[in-house]
N, C-alpha and C. Protein backbone atom coordinates (compact mmCIF):
# COMPACT_ATOMS: atom_id res chain seq x y z
N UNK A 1 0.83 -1.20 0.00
CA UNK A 1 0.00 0.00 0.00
C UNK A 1 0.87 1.26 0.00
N UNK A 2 1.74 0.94 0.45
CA UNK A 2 2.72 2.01 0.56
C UNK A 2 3.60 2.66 -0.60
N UNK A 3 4.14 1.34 -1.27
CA UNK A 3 4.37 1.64 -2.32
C UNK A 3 3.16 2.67 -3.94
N UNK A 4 2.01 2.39 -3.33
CA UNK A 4 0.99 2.72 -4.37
C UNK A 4 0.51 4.16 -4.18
N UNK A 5 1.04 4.81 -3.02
CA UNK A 5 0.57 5.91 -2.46
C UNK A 5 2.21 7.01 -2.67
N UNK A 6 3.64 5.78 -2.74
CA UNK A 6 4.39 7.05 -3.34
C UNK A 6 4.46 6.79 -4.62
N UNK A 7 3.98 6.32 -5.52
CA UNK A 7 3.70 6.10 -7.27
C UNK A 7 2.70 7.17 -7.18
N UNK A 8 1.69 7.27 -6.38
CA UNK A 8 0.94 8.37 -6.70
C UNK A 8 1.47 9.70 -6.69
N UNK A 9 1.96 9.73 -5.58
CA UNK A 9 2.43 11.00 -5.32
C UNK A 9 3.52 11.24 -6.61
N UNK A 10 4.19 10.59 -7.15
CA UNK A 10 5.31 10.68 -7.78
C UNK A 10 4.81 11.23 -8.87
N UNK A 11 3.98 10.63 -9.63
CA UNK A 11 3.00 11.26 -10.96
C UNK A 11 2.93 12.54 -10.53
N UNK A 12 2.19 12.92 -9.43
CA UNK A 12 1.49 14.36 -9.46
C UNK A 12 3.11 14.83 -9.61
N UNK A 13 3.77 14.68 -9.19
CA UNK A 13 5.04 15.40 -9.35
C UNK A 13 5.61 15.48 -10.84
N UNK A 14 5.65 14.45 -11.32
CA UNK A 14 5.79 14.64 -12.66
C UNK A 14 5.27 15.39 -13.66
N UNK A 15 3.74 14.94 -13.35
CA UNK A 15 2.95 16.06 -14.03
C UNK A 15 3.31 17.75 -13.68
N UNK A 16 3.41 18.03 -12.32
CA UNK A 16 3.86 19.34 -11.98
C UNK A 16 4.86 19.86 -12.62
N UNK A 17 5.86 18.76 -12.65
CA UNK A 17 7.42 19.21 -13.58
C UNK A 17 7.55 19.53 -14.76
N UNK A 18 6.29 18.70 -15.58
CA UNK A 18 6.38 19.01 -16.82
C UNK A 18 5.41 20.10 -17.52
N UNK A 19 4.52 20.52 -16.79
CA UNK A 19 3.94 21.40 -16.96
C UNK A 19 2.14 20.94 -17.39
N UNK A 20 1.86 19.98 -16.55
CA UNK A 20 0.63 19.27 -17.11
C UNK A 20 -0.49 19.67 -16.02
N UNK A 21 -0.18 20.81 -14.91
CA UNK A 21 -0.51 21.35 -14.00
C UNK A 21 -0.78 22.43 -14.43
N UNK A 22 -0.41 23.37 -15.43
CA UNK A 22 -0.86 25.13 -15.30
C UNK A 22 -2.45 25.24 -15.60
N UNK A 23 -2.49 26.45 -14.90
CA UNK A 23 -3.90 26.56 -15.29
C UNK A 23 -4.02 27.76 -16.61
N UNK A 24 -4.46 27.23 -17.43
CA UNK A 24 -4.81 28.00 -18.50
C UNK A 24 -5.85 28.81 -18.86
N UNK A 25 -6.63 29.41 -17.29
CA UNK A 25 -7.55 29.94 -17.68
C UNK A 25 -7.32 31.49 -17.16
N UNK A 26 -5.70 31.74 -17.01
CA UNK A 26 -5.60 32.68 -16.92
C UNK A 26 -5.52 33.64 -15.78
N UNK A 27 -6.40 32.86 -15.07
CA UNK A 27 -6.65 33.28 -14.01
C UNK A 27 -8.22 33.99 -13.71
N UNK A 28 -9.13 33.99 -14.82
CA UNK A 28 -10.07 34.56 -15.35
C UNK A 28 -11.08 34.46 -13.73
N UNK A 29 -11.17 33.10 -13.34
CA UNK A 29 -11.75 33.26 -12.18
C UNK A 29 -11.88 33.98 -10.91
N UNK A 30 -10.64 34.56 -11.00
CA UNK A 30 -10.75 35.73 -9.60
C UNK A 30 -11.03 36.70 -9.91
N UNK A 31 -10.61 37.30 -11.07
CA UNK A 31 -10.59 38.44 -11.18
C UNK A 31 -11.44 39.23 -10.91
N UNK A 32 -11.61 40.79 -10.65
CA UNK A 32 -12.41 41.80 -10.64
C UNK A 32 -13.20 41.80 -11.98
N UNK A 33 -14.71 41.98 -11.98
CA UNK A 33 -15.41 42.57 -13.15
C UNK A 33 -16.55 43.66 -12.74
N UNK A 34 -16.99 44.07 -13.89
CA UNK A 34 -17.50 45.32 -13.98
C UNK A 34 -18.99 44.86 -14.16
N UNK A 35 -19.96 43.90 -13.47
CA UNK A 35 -21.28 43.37 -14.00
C UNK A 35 -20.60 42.30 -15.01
N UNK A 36 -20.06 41.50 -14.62
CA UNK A 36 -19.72 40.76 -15.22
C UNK A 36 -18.98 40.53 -16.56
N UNK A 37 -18.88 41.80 -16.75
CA UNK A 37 -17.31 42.52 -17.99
C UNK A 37 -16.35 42.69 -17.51
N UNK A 38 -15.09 42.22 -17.87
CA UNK A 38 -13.55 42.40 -17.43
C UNK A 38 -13.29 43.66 -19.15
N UNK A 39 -12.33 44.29 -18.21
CA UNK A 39 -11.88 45.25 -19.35
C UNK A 39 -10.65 44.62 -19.45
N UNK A 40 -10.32 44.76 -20.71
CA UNK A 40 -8.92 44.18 -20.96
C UNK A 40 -7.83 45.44 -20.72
């Protein structure tokens, strides 16, 4: 069991390293809007 829980962990790491983690939305979700318009 032990072994299956650091294989897991190890992926997420991999994925993190290689870049299979970013978020591509920009960040769109926090941001401030204006009624629901962001000004660019």
């Amino acid at each position: 069991m032990a072994i299956a829980i650091a294989l897991f962990f190890l992926m997420i790491l991999a994925a993190a390293v290689t870049g299979h983690t970013v978020d591509t939305r920009d960040s769109a979700d926090w941001k401030p809007s204006d009624g629901g318009f962001r000004h660019t």
